[in-house]
Protein backbone atom coordinates (compact mmCIF):
# COMPACT_ATOMS: atom_id res chain seq x y z
CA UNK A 1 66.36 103.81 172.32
CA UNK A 2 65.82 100.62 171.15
CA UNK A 3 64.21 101.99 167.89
CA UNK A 4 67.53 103.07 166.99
CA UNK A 5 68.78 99.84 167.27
CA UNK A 6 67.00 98.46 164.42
CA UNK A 7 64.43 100.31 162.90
CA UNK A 8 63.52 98.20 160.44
CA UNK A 9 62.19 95.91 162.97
CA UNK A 10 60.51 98.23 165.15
CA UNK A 11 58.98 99.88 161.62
CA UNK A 12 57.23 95.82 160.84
CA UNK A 13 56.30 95.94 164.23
CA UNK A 14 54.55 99.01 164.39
CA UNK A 15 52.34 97.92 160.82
CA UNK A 16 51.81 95.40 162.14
CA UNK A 17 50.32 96.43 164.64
CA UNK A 18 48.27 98.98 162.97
CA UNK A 19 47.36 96.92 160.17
CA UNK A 20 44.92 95.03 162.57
CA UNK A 21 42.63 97.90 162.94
CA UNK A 22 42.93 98.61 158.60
CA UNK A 23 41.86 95.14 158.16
CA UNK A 24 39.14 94.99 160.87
CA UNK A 25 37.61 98.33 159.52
CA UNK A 26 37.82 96.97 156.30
CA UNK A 27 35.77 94.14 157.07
CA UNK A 28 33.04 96.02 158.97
CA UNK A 29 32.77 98.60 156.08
CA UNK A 30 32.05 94.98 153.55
CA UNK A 31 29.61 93.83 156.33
CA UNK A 32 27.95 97.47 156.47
CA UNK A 33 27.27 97.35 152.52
CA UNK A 34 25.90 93.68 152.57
CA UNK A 35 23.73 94.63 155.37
CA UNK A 36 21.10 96.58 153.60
CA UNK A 37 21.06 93.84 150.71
CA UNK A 38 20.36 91.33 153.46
CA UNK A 39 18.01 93.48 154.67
CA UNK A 40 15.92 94.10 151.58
CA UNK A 41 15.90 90.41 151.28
CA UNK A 42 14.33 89.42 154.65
CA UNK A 43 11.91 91.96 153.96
CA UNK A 44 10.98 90.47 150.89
CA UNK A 45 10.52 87.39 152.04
CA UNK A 46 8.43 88.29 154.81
CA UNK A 47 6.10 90.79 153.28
CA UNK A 48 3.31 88.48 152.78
CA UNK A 49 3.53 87.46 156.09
CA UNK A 50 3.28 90.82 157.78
CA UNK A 51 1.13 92.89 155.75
CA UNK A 52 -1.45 89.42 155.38
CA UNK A 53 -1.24 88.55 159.56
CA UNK A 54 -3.80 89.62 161.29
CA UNK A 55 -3.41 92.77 163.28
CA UNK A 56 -3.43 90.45 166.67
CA UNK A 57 -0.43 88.73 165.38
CA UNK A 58 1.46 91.46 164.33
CA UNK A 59 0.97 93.52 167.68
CA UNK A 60 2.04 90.35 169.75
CA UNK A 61 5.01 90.08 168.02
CA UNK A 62 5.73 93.76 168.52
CA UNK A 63 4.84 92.93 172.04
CA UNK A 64 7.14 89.95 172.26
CA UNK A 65 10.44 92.24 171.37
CA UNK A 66 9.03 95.32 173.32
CA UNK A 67 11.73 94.34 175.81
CA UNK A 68 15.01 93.63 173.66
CA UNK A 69 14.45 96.55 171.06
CA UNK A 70 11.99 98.96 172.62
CA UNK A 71 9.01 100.50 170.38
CA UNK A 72 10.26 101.69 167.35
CA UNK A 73 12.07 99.09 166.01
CA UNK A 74 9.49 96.25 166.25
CA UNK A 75 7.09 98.58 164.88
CA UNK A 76 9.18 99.01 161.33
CA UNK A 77 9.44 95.71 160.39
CA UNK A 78 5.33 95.11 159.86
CA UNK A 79 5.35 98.59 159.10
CA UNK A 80 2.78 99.73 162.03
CA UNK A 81 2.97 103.00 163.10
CA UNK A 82 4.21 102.94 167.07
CA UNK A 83 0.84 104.83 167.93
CA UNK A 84 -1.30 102.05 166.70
CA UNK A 85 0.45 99.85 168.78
CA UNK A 86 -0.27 102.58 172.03
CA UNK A 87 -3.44 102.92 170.78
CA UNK A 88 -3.74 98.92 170.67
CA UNK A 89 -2.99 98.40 173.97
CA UNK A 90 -4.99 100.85 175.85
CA UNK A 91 -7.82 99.41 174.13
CA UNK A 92 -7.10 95.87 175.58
CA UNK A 93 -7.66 97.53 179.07
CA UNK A 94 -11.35 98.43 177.68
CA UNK A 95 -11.60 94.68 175.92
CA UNK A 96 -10.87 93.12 178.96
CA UNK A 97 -13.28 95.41 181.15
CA UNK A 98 -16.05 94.02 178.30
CA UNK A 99 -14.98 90.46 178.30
CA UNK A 100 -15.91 90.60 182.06
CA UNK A 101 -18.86 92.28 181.68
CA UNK A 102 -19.98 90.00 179.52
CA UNK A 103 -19.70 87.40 181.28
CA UNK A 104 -21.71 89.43 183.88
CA UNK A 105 -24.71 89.55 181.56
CA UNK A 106 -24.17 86.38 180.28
CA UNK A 107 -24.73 84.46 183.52
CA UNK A 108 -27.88 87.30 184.13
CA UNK A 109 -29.40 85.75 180.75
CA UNK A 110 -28.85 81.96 181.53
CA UNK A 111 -30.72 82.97 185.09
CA UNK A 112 -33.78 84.67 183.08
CA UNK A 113 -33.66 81.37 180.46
CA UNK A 114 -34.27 79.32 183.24
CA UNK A 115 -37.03 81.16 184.68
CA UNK A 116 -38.37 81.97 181.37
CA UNK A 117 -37.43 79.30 178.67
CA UNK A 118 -39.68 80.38 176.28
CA UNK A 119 -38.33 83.87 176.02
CA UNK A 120 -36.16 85.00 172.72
CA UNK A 121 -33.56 87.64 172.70
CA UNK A 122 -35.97 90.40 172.63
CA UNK A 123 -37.97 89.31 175.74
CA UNK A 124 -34.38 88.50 177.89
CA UNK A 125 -33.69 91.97 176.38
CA UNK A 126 -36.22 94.04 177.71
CA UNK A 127 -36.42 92.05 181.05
CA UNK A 128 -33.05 92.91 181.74
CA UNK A 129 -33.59 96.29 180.88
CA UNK A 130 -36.89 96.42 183.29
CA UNK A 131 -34.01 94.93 185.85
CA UNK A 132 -31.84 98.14 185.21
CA UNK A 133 -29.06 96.17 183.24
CA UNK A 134 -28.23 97.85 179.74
CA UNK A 135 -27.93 95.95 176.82
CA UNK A 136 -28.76 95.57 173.54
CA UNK A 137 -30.68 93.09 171.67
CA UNK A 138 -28.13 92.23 168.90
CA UNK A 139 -25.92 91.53 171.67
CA UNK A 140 -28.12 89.77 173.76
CA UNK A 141 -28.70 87.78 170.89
CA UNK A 142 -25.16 86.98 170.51
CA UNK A 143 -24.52 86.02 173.98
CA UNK A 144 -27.37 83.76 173.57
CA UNK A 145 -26.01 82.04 170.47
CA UNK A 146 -22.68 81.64 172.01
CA UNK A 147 -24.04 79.74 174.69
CA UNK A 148 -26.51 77.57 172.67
CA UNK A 149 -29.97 79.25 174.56
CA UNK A 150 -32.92 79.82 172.12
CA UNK A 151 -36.73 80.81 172.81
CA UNK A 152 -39.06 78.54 171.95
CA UNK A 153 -41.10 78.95 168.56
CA UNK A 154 -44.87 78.27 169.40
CA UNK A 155 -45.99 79.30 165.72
CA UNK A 156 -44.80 77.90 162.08
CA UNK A 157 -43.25 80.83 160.34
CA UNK A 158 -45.64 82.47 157.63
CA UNK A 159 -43.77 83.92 154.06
């Protein structure tokens, strides 16, 4: 009833009113076409930076928004496939079962260097092998090196 008061104030009103939905769509649809500008930009700039990290780095910072953005997302921007970060982490399981058993055959190795000091990697190596322990000698030799134990060289070295 009141419209037919005066319509031309109820008519302003009413625009009014539904103007503020013209003008906010408006300015999402400007945001929506910068966006992908914006986009290509960031990626730009950080395209050295992801495809020259390390693969360690780029997984932890997949693994550092796993809980805001989920899997796939993360996974775009240094363009790694989300498999290779599945793939990743079950092997960390298997790296960290290693890393202790290392450490296993490292202390087995610093126990045969004391009772043997003049043994190399290849002696330690089949000693631990008589013991029932399997390793190899590269590795052996490696542990060894890490923790600074060497044989001792009775003979000068012949070319």
């Amino acid at each position: 009833m009141l419209a037919h008061v005066c319509p031309r104030r109820a008519r302003r009103e009413l625009s009014a009113v539904a103007g503020y939905p013209h003008a906010e769509v408006r300015e999402l649809r400007r945001e929506i076409q910068r966006l992908p500008v914006e986009n290509k930009v960031l990626r730009e700039a950080a395209e050295p930076l992801i495809h020259h990290a390390a693969a360690r780095e780029r997984f932890a910072f997949i693994h550092a928004r796993l809980a805001r953005f989920g899997i796939r997302r993360p996974c775009r921007i240094p363009v790694t496939d989300h498999n290779n970060y599945h793939a990743r982490v079950r092997a960390q399981a298997r790296r960290v079962e290693r890393g202790i058993d290392e450490r296993e055959l490292t202390a087995w190795i610093v126990e045969l260097h004391t009772a043997y000091p003049a043994h190399g990697a290849e002696h330690v190596t089949r000693e631990l092998k008589r013991q029932g322990m399997q390793a190899g000698r590269r590795r052996v030799a490696r542990l060894m090196r890490e923790q600074g134990i060497t044989g001792i060289t009775r003979r000068k070295r012949r070319n």
